[in-house]
Protein backbone atom coordinates (compact mmCIF):
# COMPACT_ATOMS: atom_id res chain seq x y z
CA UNK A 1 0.00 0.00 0.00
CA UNK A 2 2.97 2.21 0.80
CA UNK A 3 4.20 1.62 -2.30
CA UNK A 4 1.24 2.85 -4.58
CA UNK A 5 0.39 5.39 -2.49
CA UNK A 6 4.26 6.40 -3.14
CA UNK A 7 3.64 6.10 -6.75
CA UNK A 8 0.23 7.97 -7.02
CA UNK A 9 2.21 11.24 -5.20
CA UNK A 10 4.62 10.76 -7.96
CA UNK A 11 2.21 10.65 -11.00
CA UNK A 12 0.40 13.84 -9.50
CA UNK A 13 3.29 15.92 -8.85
CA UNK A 14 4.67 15.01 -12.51
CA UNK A 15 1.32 15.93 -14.16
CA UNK A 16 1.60 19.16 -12.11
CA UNK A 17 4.62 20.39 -13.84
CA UNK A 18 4.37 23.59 -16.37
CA UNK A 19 6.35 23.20 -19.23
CA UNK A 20 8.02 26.78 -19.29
CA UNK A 21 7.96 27.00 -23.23
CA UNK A 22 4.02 26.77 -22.78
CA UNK A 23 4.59 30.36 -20.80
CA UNK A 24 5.89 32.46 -24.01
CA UNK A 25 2.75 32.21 -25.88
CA UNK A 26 1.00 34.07 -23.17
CA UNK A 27 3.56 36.81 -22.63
CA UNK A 28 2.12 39.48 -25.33
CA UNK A 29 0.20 42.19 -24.14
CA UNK A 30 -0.52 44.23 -21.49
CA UNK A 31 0.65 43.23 -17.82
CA UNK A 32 -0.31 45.45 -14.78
CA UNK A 33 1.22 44.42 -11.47
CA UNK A 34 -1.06 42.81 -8.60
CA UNK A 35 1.78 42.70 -6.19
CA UNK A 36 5.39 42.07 -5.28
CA UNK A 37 6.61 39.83 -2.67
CA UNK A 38 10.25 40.29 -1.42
CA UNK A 39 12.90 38.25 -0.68
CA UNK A 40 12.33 39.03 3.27
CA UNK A 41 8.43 38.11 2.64
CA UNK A 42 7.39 41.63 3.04
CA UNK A 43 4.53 42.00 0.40
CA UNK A 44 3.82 45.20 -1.33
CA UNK A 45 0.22 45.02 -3.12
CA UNK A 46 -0.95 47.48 -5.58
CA UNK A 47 -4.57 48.53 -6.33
CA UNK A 48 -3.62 51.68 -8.67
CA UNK A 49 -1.34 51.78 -11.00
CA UNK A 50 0.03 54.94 -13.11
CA UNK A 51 2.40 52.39 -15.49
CA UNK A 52 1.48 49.22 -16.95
CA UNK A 53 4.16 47.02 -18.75
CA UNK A 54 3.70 46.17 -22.54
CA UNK A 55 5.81 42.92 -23.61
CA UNK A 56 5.56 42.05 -27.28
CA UNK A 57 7.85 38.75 -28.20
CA UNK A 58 8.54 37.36 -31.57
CA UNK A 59 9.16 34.15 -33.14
CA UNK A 60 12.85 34.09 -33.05
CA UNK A 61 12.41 34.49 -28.92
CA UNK A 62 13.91 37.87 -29.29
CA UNK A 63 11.06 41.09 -28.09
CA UNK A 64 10.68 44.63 -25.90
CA UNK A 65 9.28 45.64 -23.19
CA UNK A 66 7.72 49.13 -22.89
CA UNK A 67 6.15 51.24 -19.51
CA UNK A 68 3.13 52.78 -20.83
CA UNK A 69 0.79 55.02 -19.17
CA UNK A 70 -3.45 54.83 -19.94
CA UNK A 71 -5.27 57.23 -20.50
CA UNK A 72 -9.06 57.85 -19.76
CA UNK A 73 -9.54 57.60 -23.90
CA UNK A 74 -8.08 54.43 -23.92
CA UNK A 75 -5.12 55.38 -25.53
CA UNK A 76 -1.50 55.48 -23.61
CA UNK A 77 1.42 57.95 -23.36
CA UNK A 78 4.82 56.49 -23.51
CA UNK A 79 8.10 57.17 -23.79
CA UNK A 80 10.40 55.79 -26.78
CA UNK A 81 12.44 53.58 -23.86
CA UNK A 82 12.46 50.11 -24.30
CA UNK A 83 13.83 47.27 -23.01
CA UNK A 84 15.01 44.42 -25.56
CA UNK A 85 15.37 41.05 -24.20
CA UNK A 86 15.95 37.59 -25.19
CA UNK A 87 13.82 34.62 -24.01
CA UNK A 88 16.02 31.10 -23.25
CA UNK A 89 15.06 28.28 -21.60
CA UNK A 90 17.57 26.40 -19.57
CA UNK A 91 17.01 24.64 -16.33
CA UNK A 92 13.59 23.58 -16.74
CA UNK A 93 12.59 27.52 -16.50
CA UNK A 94 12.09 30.15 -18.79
CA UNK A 95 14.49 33.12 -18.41
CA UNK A 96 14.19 36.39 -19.66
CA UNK A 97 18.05 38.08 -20.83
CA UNK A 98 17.69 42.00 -20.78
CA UNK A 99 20.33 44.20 -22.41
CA UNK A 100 20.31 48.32 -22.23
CA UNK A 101 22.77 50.35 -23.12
CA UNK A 102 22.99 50.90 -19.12
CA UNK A 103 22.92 47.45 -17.36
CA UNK A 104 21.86 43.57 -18.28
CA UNK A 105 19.74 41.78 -16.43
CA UNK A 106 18.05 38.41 -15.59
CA UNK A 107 14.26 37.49 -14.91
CA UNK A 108 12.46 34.00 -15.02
CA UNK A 109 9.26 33.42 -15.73
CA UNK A 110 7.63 30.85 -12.78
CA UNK A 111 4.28 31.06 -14.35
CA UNK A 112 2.44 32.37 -17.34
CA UNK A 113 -1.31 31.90 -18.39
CA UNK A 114 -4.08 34.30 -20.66
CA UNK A 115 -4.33 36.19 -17.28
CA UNK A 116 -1.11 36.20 -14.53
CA UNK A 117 2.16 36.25 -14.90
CA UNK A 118 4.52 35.81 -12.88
CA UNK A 119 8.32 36.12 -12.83
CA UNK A 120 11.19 36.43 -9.93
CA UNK A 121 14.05 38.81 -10.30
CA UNK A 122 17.95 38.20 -9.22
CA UNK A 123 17.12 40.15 -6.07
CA UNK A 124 14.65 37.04 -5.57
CA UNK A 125 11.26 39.47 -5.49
CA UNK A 126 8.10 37.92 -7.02
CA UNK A 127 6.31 39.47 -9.33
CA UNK A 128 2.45 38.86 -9.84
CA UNK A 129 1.15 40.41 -13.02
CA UNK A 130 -2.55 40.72 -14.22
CA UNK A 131 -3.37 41.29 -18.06
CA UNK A 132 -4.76 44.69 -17.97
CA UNK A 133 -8.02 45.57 -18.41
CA UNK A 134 -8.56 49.72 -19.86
CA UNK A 135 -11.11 51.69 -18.28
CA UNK A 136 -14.57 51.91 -20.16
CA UNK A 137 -15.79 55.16 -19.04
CA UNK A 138 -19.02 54.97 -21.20
């Protein structure tokens, strides 16, 4: 009995598994942040946000990321920054290479779907993204 039971554990934790290459289908669009939980386990939750992120990818795993801000007409202001970054997956995860003209840095991706996302930084803060929704004011 010790045995199966053994076995069934094993057969649901394996079925559990994401495959990480599933996640970059889901990464286009808009993404506005539900909350952040640090490495110390302090959580910071946000109800209002001014920025949302905008990550478009492409087929040769290469794409940009871009802090826009809405506005009430359902357009958005933004700058002409963006981030370029390169999507790999390695370990079993899917990793996230950025490279400015200022820094490079590394993200992965722990779980993606059509609405959260969410990724851990090198500073081992967890990000929980929702796909954004614009304001219908009419």
């Amino acid at each position: 009995m010790k045995i199966f039971s053994y076995i069934v554990l094993f057969i649901l934790l394996s079925s559990c598994t994401k495959n990480p290459e599933s996640f970059i289908e889901h990464l286009n669009g808009y993404w506005e942040i539900e909350k952040v939980v640090l490495a110390n386990g302090n959580t910071r939750s946000y109800t209002i946000n001014e920025t949302i992120d905008y990550i478009e990818t492409t087929d040769s795993l290469t794409g940009i990321r871009k802090k826009l801000k809405p506005n009430f007409n359902g357009s958005y202001k933004t700058s002409n920054d963006e981030e370029h970054f390169t999507l790999a997956i390695e370990n079993d995860s899917l990793h996230i290479y950025y490279k400015t003209p200022f820094t490079n840095w590394k993200e992965t991706i722990l779980f993606a779907n059509e609405s959260q996302l969410k990724v851990i930084n090198q500073n081992k803060a967890v990000f929980l993204y929702k796909r954004f929704t614009p304001l219908n004011l009419e």
